[in-house]
Protein backbone atom coordinates (compact mmCIF):
# COMPACT_ATOMS: atom_id res chain seq x y z
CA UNK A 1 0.00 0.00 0.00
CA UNK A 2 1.41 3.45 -0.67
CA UNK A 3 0.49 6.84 0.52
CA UNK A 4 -1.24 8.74 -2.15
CA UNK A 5 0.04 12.26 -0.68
CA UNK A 6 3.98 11.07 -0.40
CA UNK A 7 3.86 7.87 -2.68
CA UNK A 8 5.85 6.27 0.13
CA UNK A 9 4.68 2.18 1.01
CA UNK A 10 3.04 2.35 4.30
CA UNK A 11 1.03 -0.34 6.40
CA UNK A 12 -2.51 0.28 6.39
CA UNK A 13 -3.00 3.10 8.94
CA UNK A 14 -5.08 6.29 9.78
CA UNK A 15 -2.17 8.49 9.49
CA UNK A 16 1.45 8.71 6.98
CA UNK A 17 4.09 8.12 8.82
CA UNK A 18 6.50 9.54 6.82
CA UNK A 19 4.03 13.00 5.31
CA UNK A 20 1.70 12.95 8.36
CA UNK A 21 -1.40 13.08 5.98
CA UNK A 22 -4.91 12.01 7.07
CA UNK A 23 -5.29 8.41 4.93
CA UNK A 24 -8.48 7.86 3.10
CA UNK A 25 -10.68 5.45 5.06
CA UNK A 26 -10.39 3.01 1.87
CA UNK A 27 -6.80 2.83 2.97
CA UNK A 28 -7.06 1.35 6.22
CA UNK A 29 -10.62 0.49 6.51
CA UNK A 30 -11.03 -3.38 5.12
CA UNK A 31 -14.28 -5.14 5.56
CA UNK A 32 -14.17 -8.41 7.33
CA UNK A 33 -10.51 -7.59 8.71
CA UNK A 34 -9.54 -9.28 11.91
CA UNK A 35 -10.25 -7.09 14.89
CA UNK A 36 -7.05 -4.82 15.86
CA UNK A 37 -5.39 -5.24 19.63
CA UNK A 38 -7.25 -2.28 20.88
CA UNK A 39 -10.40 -3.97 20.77
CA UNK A 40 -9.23 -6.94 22.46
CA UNK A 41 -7.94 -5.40 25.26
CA UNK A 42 -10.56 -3.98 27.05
CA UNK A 43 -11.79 -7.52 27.37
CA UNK A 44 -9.15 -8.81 28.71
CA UNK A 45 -8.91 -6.25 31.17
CA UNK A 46 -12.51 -6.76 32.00
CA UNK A 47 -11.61 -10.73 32.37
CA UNK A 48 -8.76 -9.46 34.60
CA UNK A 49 -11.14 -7.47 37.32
CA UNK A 50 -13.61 -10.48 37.30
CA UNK A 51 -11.45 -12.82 37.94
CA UNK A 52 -9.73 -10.52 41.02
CA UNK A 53 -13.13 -9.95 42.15
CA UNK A 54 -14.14 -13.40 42.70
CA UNK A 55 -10.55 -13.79 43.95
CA UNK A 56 -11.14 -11.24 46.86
CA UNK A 57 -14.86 -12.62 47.25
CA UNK A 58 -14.01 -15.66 47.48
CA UNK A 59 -11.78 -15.28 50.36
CA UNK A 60 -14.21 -12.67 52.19
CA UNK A 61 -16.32 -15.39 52.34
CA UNK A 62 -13.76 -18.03 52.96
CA UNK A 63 -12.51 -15.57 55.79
CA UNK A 64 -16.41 -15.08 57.34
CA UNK A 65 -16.97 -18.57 57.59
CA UNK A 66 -14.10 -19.56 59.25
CA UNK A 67 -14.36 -17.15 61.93
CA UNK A 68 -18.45 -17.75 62.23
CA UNK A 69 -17.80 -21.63 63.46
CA UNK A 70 -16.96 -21.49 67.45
CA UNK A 71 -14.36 -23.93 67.21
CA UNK A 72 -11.88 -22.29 64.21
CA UNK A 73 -12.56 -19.06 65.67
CA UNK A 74 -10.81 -20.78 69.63
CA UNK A 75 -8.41 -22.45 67.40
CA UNK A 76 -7.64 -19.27 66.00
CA UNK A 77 -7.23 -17.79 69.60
CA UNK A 78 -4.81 -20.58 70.96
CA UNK A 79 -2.31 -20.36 68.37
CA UNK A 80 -2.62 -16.81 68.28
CA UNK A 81 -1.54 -17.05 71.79
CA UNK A 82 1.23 -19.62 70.89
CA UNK A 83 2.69 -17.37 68.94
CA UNK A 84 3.01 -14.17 70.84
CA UNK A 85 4.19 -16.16 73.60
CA UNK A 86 6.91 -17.52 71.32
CA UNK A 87 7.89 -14.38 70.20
CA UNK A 88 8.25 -12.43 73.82
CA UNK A 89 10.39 -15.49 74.70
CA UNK A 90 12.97 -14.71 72.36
């Protein structure tokens, strides 16, 4: 493809890159053409925040239901206690 202001071969783009000229939308415009990286990527970043969000609601929950059952939340208590102990003993 060539620039019809500069006669230079280009890619198929809005813009010259060697003139600067405005291309004609026959010149980068193709019907049926694959869909360009820009488009893709606001999917992917959508995919991205879904899948965090279940991430972080998925241990919300996780975290709620452990401490909501009497015995993890003792459990919880003792070896908290282990630990500190532990660490004042050093």
């Amino acid at each position: 493809m060539y620039c019809p202001n500069c006669g230079r071969s280009i890619r198929p783009t809005r813009f010259c890159i060697y003139c600067g000229k405005k291309l004609p939308e026959a010149c980068f415009a193709r019907k049926g053409a694959a869909p360009s990286r820009r488009a893709a990527r606001p999917a992917r970043q959508t995919r991205r925040a879904l899948v965090s969000a279940a991430a972080v609601t998925a241990a919300v929950v996780c975290a709620a239901a452990a401490l909501a059952i009497p015995g993890v939340r003792q459990a919880s208590a003792r070896l908290g206690a282990q630990i500190g102990s532990a660490v004042t003993r050093k």
